[in-house]
Protein backbone atom coordinates (compact mmCIF):
# COMPACT_ATOMS: atom_id res chain seq x y z
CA UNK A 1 250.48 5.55 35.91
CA UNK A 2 251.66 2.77 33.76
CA UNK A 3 249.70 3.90 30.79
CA UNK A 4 250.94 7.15 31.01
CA UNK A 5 255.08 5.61 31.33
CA UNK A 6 254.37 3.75 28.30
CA UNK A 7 252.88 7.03 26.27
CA UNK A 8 255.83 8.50 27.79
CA UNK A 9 258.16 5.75 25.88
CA UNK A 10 256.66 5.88 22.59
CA UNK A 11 256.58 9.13 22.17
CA UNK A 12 260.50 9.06 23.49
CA UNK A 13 260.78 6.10 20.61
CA UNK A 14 259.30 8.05 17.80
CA UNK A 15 261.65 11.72 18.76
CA UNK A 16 264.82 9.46 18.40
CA UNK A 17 263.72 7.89 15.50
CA UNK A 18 262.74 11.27 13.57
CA UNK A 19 265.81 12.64 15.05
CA UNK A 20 268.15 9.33 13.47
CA UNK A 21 266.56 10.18 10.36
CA UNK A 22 267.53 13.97 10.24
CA UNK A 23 270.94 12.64 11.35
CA UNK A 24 270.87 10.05 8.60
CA UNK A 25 269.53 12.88 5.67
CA UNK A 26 272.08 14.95 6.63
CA UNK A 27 274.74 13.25 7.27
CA UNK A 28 274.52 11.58 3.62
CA UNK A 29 274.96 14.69 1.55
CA UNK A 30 278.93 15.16 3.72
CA UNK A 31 279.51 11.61 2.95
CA UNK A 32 278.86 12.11 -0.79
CA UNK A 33 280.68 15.30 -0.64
CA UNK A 34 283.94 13.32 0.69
CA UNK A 35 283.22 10.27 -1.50
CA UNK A 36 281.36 10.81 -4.58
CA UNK A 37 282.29 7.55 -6.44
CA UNK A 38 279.65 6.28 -4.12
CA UNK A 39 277.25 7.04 -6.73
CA UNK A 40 279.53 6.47 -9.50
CA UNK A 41 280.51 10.51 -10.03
CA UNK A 42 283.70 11.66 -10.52
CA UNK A 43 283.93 14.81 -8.78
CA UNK A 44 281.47 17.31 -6.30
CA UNK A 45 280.57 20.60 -6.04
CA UNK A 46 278.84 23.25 -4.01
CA UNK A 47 276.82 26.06 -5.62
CA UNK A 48 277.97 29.41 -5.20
CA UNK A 49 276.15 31.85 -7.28
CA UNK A 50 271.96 32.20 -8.37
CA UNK A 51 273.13 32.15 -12.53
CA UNK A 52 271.04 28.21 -12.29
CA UNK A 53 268.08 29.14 -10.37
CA UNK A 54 265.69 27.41 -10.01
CA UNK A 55 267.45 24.73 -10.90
CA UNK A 56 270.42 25.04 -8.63
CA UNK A 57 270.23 26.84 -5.53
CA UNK A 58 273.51 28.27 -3.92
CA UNK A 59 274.67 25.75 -1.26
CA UNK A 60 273.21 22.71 -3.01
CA UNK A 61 275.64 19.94 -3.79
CA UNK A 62 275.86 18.92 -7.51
CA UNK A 63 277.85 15.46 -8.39
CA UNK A 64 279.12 15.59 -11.63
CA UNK A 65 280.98 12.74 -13.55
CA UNK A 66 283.17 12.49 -16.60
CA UNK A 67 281.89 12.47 -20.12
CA UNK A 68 282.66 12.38 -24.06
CA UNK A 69 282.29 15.60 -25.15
CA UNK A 70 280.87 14.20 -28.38
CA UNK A 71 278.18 12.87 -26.08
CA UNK A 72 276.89 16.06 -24.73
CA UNK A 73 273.62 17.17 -26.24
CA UNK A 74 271.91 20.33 -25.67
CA UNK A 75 270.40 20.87 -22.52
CA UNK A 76 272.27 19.19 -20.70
CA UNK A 77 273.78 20.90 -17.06
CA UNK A 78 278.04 20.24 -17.34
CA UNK A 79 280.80 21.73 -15.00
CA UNK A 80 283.69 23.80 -16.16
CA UNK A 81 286.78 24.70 -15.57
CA UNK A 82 287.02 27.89 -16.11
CA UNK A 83 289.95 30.95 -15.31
CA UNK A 84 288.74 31.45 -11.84
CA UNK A 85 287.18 28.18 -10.89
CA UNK A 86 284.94 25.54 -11.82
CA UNK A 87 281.11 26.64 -12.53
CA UNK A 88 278.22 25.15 -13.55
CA UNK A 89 275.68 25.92 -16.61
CA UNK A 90 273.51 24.59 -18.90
CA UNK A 91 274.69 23.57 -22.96
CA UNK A 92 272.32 25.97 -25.20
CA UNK A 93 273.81 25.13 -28.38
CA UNK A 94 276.49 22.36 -29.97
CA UNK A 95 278.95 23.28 -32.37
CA UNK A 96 280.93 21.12 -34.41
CA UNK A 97 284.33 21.78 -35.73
CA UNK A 98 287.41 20.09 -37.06
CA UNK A 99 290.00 19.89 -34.43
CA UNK A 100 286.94 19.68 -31.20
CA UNK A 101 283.45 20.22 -30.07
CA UNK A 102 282.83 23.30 -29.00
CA UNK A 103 279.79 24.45 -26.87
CA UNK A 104 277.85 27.48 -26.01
CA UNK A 105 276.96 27.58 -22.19
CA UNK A 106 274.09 29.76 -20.55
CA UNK A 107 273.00 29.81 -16.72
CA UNK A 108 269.03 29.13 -16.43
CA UNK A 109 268.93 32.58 -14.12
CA UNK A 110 270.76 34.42 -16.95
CA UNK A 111 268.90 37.25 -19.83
CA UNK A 112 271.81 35.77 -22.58
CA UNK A 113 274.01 32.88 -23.14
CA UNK A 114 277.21 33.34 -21.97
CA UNK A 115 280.46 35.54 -24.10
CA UNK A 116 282.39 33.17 -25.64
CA UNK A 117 282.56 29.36 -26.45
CA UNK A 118 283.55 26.79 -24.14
CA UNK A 119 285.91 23.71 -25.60
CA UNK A 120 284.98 20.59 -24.89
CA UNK A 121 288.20 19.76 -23.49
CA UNK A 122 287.28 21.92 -20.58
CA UNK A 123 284.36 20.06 -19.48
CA UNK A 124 284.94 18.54 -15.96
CA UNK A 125 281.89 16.61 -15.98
CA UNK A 126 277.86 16.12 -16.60
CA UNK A 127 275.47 16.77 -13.83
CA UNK A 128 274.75 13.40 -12.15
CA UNK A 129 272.99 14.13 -9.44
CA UNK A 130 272.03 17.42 -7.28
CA UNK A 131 270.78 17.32 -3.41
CA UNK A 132 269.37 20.31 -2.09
CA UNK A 133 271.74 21.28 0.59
CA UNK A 134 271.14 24.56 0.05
CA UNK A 135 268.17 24.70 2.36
CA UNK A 136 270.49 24.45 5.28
CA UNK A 137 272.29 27.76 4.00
CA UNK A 138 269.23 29.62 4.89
CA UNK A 139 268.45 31.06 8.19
CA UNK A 140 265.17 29.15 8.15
CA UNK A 141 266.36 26.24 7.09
CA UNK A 142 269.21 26.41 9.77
CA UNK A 143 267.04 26.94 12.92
CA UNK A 144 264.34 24.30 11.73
CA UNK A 145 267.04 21.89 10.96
CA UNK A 146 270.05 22.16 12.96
CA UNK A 147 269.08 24.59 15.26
CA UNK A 148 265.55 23.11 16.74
CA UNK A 149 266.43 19.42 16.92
CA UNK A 150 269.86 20.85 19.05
CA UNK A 151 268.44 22.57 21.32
CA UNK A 152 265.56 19.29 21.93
CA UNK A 153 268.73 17.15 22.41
CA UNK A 154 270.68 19.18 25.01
CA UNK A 155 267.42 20.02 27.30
CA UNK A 156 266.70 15.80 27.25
CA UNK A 157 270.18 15.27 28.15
CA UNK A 158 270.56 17.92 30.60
CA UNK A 159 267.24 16.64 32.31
CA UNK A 160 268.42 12.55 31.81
CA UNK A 161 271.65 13.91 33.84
CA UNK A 162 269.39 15.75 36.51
CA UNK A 163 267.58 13.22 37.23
CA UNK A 164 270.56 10.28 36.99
CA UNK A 165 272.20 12.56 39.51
CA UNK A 166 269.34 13.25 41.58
CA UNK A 167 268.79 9.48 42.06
CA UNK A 168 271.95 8.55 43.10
CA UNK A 169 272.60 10.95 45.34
CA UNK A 170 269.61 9.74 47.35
CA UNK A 171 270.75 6.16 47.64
CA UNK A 172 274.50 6.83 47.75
CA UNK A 173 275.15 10.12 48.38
CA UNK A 174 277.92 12.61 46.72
CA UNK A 175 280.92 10.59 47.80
CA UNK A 176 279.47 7.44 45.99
CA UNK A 177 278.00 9.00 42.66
CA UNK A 178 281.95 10.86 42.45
CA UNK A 179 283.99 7.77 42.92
CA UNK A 180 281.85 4.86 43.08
CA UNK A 181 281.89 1.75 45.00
CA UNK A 182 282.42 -1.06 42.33
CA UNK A 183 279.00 -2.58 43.31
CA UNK A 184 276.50 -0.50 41.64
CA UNK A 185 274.63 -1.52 38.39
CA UNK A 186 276.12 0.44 35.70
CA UNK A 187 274.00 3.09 34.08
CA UNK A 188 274.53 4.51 30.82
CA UNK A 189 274.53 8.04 30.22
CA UNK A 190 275.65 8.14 26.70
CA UNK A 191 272.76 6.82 24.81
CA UNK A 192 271.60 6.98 21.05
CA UNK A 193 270.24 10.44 22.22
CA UNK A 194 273.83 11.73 23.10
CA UNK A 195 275.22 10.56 19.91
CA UNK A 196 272.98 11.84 18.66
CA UNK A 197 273.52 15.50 20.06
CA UNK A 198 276.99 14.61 19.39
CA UNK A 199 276.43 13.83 15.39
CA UNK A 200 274.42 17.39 14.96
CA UNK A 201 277.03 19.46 16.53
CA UNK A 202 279.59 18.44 13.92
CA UNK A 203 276.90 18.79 10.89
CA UNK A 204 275.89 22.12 12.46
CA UNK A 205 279.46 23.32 12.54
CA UNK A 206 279.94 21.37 9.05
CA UNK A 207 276.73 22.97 7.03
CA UNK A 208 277.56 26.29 8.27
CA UNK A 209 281.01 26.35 6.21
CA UNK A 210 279.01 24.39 2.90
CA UNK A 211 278.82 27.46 1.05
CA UNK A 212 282.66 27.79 1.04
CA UNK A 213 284.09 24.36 0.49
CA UNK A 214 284.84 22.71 -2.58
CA UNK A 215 285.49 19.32 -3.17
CA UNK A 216 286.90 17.71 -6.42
CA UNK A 217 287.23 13.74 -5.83
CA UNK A 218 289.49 13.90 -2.39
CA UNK A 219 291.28 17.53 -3.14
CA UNK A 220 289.24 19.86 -1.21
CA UNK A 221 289.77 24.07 -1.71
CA UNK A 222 288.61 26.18 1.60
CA UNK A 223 287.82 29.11 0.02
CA UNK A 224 288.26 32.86 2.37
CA UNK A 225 286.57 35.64 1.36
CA UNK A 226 286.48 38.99 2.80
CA UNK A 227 283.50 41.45 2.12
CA UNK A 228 283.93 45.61 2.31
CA UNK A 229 280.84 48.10 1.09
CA UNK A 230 281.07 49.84 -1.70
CA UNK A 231 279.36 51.05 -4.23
CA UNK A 232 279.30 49.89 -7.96
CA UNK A 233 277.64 50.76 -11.31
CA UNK A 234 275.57 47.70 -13.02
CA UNK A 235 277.71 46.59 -15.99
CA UNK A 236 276.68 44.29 -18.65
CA UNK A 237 278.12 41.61 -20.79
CA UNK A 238 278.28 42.49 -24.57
CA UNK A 239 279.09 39.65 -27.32
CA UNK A 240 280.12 39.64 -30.98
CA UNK A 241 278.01 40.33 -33.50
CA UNK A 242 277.76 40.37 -37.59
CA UNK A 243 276.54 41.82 -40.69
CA UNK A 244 276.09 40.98 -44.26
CA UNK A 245 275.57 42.99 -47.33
CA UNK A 246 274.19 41.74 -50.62
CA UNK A 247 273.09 43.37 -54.39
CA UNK A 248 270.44 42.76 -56.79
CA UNK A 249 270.62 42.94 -59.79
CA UNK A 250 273.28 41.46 -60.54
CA UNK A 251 276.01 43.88 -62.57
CA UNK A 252 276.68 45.69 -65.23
CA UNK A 253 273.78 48.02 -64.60
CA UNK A 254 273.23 50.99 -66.54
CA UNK A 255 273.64 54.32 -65.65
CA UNK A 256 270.20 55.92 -64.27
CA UNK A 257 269.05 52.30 -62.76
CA UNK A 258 268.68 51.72 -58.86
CA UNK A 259 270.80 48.50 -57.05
CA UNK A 260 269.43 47.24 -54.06
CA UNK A 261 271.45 46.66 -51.30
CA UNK A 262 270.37 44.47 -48.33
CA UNK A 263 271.44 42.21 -45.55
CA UNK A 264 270.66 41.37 -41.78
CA UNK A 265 272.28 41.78 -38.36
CA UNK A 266 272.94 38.86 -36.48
CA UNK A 267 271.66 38.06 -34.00
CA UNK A 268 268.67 40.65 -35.10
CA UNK A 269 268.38 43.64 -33.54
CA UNK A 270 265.57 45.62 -35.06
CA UNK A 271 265.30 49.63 -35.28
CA UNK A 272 268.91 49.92 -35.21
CA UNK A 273 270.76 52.22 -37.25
CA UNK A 274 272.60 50.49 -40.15
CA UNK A 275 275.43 52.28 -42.35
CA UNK A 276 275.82 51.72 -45.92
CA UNK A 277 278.87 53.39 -47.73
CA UNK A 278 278.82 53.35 -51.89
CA UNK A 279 282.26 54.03 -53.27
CA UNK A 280 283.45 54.40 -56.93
CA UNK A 281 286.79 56.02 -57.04
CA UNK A 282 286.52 59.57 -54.71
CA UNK A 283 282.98 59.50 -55.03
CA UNK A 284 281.52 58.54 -51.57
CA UNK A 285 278.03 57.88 -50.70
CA UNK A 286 277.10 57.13 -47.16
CA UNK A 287 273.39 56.41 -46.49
CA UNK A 288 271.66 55.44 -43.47
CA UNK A 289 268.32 52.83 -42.94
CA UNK A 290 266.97 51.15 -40.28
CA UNK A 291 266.60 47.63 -39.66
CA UNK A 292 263.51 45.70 -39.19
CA UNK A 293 261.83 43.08 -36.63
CA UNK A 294 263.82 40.56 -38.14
CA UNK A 295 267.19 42.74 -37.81
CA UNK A 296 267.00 43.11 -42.08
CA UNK A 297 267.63 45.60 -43.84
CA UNK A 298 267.03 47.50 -47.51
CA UNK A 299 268.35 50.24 -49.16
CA UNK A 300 267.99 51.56 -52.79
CA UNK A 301 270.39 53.18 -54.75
CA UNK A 302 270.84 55.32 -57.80
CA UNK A 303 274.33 55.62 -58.83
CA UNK A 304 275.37 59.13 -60.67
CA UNK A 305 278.56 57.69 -61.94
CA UNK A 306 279.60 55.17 -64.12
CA UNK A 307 282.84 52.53 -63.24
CA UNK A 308 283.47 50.34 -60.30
CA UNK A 309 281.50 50.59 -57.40
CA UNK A 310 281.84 48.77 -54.00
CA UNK A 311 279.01 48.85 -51.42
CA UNK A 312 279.73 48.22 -47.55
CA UNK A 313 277.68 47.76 -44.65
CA UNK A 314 278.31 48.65 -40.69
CA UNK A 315 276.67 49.12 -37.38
CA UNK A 316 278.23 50.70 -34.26
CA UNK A 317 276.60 48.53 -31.45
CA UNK A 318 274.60 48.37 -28.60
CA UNK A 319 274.44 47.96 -24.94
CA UNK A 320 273.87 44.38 -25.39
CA UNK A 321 276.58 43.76 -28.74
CA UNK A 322 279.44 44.88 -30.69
CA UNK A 323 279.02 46.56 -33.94
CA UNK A 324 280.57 44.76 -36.93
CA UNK A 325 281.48 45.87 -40.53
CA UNK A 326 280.46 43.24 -43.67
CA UNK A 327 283.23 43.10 -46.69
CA UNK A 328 282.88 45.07 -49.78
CA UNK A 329 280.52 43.90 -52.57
CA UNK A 330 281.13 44.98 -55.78
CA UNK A 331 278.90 45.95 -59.04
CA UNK A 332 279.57 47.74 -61.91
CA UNK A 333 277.49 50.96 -63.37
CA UNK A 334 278.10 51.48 -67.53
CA UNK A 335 276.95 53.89 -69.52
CA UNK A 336 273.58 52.80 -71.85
CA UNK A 337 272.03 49.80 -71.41
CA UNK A 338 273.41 47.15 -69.22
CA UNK A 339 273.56 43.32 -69.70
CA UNK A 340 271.57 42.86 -66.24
């Protein structure tokens, strides 16, 4: 019998210690939310949206603290402040220019980088360090966590109780247990296991509402949402494009010889239709060519006139980018033999 009341204690030991332990790991993530500079950040965040996956995982908690934008290097994950918020995405590409840095952001999850180029002026902060809260967010990760180890707490205490209760009520009966008689030992009936039960009600209650808080330093933003159905058409993001136009040989050309005119699309595009509009005076010559893997094209041309001529190149566009229009190059077509 005394073998098996030992067992019973060190298997009693171990629960409480694997349950201070989940207390402890998740406890740590809502102190770091409240005081980041713990780990020297500036500033903390919870994921909202899949744009980072795998990296980032809606729900996880990123800690991000202040940098140089002159020290940001590609690849690198940095917050930003944005219209509607702060988000989170990774530096593709660093651009230097003469008043700032500017930088070109894309989200790991996402086809292309994203429209438009971010100043460095709005960068809140470089990813420090990221804990993957966003387990709990899950309905898995909710019932092994928070659920499981809740409902183990309350039957232990609701059986410590029974049987405190039963005991004393056979050596002192109802009157006694209810008011006491100042003589008794005094038994405790808020142990580590009840604040323990106590701890993982708050973090239950806490974890649920992670997805919707946001914390910057001490200034916290509760964030309500309401949902309807309805239905909506995919839509995608288009961003600039150009094109340029060149001509070889170089003028005067005579009358009777071919120019070629060629130039690229960038970024390339290949098969795409490309525009090319000859001009000398009313004389208008629009011909069309396709572009190749590399988004190049070529065209060949035999003027039937002899003056000024101007060459232009234009594409209309795609799902995925804006057409653009180059500037005018200009050659010049003589009569009889040219110097070129």
């Amino acid at each position: 019998m005394m073998k098996f009341l030992k067992t019973i204690r060190m298997i009693r030991f171990f629960v409480n210690c694997l349950l201070l332990i989940s207390c402890l790991a998740l406890i740590t993530p809502c102190i770091l939310r409240l005081c980041p500079s713990l780990v020297g950040a500036d500033a903390s965040y919870i994921v909202l949206g899949r744009s980072m996956e795998p990296t980032l995982h809606p729900g996880d908690l990123v800690l991000v603290a202040k940098v140089d934008p002159h020290e940001i290097m590609a690849g690198d994950i940095v917050a930003v402040r944005g219209l509607h918020g702060v988000y989170v995405h990774r530096v593709v590409e660093k651009i230097y220019s003469d008043e700032e840095i500017l930088l070109r952001l894309k989200g790991d999850n996402n086809e292309y980088p994203d429209p438009g180029i971010v100043k460095g002026s709005d960068i809140v902060g470089k990813l420090l360090l990221c804990i993957p809260t966003g387990y709990l967010c899950t309905s898995t990760g909710y019932v092994t966590v928070i659920i499981l180890p809740l409902s183990a707490l309350i039957i232990n205490q609701i059986i410590k109780t029974y049987r405190l209760c039963a005991r004393r009520r056979r050596y002192r009966g109802w009157k006694r247990i209810l008011l006491g008689d100042g003589r008794s030992r005094k038994v405790e009936t808020l142990d580590l296991t009840s604040g323990l039960l106590f701890i993982l009600i708050i973090l239950s209650c806490t974890h649920r509402m992670t997805p919707l808080l946001t914390l910057t330093g001490l200034e916290a933003t509760l964030r309500d949402r309401e949902y309807t159905i309805v239905k909506v058409g995919a839509a995608t993001w288009k961003v600039p494009s150009s094109i340029s136009c060149n001509v070889r040989p170089s003028s005067p050309l005579s009358l009777g010889e071919s120019i070629t005119a060629y130039g690229c699309i960038k970024p390339a595009r290949k098969d795409v239709d490309v525009i090319l509009t000859y001009r000398a005076g009313d004389e208008v010559v629009k011909r069309t060519v396709k572009t190749g893997e590399d988004g190049c094209y070529i065209d060949i041309f035999t003027p039937n006139l002899s003056g000024t001529w101007t060459v232009q190149a234009e594409w209309s566009g795609d799902a995925y980018y804006y057409g653009s229009q180059s500037g005018e190059v200009e050659f010049i077509v003589v009569e009889g033999e040219g110097d070129g």
